[in-house]
N, C-alpha and C. Protein backbone atom coordinates (compact mmCIF):
# COMPACT_ATOMS: atom_id res chain seq x y z
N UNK A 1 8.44 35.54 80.44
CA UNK A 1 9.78 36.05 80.70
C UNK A 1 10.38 36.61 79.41
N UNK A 2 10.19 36.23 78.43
CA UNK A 2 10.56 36.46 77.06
C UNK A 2 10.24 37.60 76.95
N UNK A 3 8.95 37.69 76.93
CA UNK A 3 8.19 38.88 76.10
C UNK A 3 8.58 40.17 76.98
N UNK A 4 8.52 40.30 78.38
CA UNK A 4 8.98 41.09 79.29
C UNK A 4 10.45 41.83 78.93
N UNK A 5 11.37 40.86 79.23
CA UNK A 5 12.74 41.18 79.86
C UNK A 5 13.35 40.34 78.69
N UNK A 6 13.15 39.32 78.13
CA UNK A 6 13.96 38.80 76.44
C UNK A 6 14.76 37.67 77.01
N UNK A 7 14.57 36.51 78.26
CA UNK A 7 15.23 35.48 78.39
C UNK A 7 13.86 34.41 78.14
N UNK A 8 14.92 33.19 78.13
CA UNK A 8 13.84 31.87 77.87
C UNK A 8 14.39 30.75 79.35
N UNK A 9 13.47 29.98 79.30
CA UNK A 9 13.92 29.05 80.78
C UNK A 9 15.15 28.03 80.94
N UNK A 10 15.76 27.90 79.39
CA UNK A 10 16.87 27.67 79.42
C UNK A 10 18.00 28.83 79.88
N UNK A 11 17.47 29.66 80.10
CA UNK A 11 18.62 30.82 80.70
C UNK A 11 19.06 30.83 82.05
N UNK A 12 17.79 29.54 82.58
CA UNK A 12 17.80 29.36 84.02
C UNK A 12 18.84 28.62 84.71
N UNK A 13 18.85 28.31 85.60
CA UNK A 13 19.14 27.34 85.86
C UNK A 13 18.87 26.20 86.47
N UNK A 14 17.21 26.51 86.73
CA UNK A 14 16.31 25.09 86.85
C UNK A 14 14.85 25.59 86.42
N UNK A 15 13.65 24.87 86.99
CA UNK A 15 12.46 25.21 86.79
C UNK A 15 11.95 26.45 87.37
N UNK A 16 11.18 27.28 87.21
CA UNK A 16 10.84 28.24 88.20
C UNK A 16 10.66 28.01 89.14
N UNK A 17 10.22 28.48 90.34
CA UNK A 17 9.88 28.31 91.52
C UNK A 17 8.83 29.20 91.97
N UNK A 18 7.75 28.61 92.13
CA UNK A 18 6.36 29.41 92.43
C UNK A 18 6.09 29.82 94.17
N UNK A 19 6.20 31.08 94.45
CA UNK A 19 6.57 31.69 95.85
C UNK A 19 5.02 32.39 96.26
N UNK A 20 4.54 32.17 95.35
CA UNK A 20 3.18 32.95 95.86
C UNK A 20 1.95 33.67 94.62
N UNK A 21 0.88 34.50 95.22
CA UNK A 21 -0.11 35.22 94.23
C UNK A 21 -0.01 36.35 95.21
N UNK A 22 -0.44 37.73 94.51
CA UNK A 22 -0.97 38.31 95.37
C UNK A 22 -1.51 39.80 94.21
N UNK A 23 -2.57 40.19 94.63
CA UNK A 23 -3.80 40.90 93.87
C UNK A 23 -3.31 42.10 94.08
N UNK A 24 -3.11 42.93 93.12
CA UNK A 24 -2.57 44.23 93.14
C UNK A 24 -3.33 45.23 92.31
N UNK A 25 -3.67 46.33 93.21
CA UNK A 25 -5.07 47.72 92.74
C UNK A 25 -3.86 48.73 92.75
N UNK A 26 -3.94 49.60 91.39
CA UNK A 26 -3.19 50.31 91.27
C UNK A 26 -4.53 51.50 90.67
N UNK A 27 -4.45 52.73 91.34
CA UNK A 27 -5.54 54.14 90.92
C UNK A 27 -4.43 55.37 90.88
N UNK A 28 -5.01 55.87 89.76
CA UNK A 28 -4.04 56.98 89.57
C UNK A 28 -5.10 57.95 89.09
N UNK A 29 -6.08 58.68 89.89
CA UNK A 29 -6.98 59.14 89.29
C UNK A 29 -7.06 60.40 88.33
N UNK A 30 -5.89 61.24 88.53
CA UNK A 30 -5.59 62.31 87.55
C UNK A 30 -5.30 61.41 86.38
N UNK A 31 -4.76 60.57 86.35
CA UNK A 31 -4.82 60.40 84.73
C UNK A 31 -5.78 59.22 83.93
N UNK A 32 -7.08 59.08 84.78
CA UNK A 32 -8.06 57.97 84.80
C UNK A 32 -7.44 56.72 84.26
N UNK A 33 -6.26 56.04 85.63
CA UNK A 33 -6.12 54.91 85.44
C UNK A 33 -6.26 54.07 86.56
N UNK A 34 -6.87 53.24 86.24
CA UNK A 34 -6.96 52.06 87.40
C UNK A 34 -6.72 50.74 86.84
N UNK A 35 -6.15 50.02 87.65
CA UNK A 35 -5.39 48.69 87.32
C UNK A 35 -5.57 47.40 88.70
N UNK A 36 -6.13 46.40 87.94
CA UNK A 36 -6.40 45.54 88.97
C UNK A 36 -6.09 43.94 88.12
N UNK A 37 -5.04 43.46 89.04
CA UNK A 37 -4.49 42.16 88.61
C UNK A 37 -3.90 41.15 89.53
N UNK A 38 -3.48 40.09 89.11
CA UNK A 38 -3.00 38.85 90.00
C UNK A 38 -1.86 39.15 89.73
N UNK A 39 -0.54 38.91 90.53
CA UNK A 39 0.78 39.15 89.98
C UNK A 39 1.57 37.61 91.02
N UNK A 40 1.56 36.50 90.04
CA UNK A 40 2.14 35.00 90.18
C UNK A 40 3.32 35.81 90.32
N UNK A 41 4.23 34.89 91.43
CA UNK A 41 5.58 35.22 91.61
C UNK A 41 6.54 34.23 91.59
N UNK A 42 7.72 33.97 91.11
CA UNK A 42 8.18 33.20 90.70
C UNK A 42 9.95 33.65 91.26
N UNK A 43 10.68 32.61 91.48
CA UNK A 43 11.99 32.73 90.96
C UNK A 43 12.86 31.69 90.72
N UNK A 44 14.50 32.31 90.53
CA UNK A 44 15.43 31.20 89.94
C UNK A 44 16.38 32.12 89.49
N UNK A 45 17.21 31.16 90.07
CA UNK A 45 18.51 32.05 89.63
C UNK A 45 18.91 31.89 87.67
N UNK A 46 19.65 33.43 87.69
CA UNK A 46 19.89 32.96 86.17
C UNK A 46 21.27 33.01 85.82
N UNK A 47 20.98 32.16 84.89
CA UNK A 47 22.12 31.62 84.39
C UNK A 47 23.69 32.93 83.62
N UNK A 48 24.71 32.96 84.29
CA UNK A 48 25.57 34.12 83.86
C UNK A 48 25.17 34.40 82.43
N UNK A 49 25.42 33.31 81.12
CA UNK A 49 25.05 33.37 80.14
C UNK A 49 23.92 34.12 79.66
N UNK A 50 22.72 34.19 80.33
CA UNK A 50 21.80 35.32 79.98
C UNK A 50 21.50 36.18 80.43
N UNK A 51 22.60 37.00 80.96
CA UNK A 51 22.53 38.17 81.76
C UNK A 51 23.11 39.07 79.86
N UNK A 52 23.32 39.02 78.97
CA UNK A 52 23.42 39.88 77.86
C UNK A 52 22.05 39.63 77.18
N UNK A 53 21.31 38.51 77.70
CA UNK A 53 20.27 38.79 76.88
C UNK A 53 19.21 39.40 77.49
N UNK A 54 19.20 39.99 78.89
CA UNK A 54 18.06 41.04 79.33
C UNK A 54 18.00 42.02 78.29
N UNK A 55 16.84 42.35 78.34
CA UNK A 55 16.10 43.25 77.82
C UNK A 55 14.90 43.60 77.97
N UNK A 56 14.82 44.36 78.87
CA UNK A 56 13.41 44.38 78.98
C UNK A 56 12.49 45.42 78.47
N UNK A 57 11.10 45.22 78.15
CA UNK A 57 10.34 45.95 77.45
C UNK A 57 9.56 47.08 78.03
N UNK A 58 9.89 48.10 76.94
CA UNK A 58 10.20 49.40 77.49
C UNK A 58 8.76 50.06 78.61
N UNK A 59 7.50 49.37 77.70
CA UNK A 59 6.46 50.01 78.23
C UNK A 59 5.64 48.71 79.29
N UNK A 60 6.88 47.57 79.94
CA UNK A 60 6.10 46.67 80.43
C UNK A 60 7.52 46.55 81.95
N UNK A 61 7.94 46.77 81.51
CA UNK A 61 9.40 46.77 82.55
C UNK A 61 10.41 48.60 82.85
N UNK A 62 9.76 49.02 83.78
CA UNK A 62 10.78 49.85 84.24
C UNK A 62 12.66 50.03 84.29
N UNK A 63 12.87 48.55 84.55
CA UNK A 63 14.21 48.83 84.89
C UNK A 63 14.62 47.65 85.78
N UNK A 64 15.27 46.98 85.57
CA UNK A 64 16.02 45.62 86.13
C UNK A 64 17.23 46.28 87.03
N UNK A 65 17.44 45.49 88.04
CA UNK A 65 18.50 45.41 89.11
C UNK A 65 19.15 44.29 89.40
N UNK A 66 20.39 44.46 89.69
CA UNK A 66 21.16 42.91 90.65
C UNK A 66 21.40 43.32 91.73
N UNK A 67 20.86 43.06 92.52
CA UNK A 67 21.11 43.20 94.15
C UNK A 67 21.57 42.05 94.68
N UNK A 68 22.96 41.86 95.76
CA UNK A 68 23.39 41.01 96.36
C UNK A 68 22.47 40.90 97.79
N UNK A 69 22.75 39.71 98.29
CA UNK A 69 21.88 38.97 99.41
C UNK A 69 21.85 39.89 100.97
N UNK A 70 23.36 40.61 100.48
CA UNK A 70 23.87 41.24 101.50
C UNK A 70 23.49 42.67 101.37
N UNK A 71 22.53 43.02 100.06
CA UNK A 71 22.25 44.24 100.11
C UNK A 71 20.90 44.90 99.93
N UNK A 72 20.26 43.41 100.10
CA UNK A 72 18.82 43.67 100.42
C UNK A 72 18.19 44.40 101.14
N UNK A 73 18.16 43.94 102.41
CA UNK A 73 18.23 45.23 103.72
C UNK A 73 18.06 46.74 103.23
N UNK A 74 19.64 46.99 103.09
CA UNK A 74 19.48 48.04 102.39
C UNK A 74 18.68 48.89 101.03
N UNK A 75 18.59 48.19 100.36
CA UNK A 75 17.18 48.43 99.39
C UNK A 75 15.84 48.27 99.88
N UNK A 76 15.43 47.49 101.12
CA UNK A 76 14.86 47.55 101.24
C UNK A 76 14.27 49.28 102.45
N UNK A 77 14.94 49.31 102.95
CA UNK A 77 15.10 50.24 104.05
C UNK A 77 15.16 51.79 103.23
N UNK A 78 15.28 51.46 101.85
CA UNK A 78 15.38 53.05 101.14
C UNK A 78 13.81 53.25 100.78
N UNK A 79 13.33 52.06 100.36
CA UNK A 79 11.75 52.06 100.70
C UNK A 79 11.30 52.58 99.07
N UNK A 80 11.73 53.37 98.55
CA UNK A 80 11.13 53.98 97.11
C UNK A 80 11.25 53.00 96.09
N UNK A 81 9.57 52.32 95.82
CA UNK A 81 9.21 51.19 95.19
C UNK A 81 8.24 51.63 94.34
N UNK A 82 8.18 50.87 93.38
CA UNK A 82 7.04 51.01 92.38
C UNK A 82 5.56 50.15 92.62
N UNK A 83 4.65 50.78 92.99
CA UNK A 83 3.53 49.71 93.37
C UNK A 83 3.34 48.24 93.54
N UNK A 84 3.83 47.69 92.24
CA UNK A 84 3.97 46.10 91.51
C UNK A 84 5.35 45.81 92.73
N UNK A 85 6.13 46.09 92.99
CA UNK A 85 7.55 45.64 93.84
C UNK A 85 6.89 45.75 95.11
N UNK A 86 6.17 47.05 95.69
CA UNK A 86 5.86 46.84 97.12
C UNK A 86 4.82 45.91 97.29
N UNK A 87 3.83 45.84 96.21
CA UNK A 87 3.32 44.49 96.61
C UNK A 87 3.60 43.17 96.57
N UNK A 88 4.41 42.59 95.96
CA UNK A 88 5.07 41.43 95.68
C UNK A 88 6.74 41.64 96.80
N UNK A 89 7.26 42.10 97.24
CA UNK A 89 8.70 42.21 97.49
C UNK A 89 8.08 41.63 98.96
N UNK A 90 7.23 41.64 100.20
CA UNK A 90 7.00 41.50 100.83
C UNK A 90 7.01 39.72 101.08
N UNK A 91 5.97 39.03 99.80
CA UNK A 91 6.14 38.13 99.51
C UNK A 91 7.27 37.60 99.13
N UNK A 92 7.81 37.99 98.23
CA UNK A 92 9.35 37.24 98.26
C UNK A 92 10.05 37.45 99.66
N UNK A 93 10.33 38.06 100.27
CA UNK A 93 10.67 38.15 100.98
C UNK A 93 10.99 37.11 102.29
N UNK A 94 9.19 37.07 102.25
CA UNK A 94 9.02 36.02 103.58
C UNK A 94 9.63 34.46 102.93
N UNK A 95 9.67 34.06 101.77
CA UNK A 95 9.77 32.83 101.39
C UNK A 95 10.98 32.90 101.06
N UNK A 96 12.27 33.83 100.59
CA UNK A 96 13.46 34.13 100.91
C UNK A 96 14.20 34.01 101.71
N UNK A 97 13.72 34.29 103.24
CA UNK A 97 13.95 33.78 104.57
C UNK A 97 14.19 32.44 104.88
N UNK A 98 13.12 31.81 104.46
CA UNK A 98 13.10 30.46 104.72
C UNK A 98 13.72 29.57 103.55
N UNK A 99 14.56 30.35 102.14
CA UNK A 99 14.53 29.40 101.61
C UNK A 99 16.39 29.94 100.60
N UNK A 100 16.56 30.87 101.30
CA UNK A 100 17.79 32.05 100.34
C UNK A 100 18.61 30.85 99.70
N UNK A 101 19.16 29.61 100.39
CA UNK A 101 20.31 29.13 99.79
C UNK A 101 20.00 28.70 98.40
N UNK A 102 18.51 28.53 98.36
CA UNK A 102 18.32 27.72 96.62
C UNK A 102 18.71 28.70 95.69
N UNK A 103 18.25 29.83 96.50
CA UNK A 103 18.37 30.88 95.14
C UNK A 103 20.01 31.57 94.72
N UNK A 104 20.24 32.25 96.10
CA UNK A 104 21.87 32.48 95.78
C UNK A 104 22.71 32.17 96.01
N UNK A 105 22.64 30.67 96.54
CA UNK A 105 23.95 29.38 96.58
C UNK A 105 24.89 30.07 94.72
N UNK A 106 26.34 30.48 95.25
CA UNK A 106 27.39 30.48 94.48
C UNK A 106 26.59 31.07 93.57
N UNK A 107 25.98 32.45 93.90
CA UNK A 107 25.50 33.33 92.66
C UNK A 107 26.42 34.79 92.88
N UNK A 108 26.67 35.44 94.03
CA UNK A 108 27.55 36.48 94.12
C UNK A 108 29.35 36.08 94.54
């Protein structure tokens, strides 16, 4: 999390929470790249306090979002994802369903 985006697990506000694996093939053959990895998924809400210390790294992180609970749907339904999100967002997703209050109990 550090090295990524620039928080530590004290930024949290508990332990992570492990939601799943799932194997992600990324081919981009005009520019001979192919990419094949495990992508562990995790969450937890964070702590207000380290919302100044995001930062994420430039050539490892696209671009961070806060999306409310109530506006998921809608992000999801716009559909324009970056490989790594459409494969993993599915997964969060389903375990989101069954589990939303841990995460955004008194976060919006």
């Amino acid at each position: 999390m550090h090295e990524e985006i620039g928080i530590r697990a004290e930024d949290l506000h508990g332990d992570l929470i492990f939601i799943g694996m799932n194997f992600q093939k990324y081919d981009d053959d005009k520019r001979n790249f192919h990419d094949r990895e495990y992508a562990s998924i995790y969450t937890q809400r964070l702590k207000p306090s380290g919302i100044p210390l995001l930062c994420p790294k430039e050539d490892e992180v696209e671009r961070l979002i806060f999306i409310s609970k109530n506006s998921i749907a809608i992000f999801i339904a716009n559909g324009k994802w970056r490989p790594a999100l459409k494969a993993t967002l599915p997964i969060y997703m389903n375990w989101f369903t069954h589990n939303r209050t841990l995460i955004f109990e008194d976060l919006f």
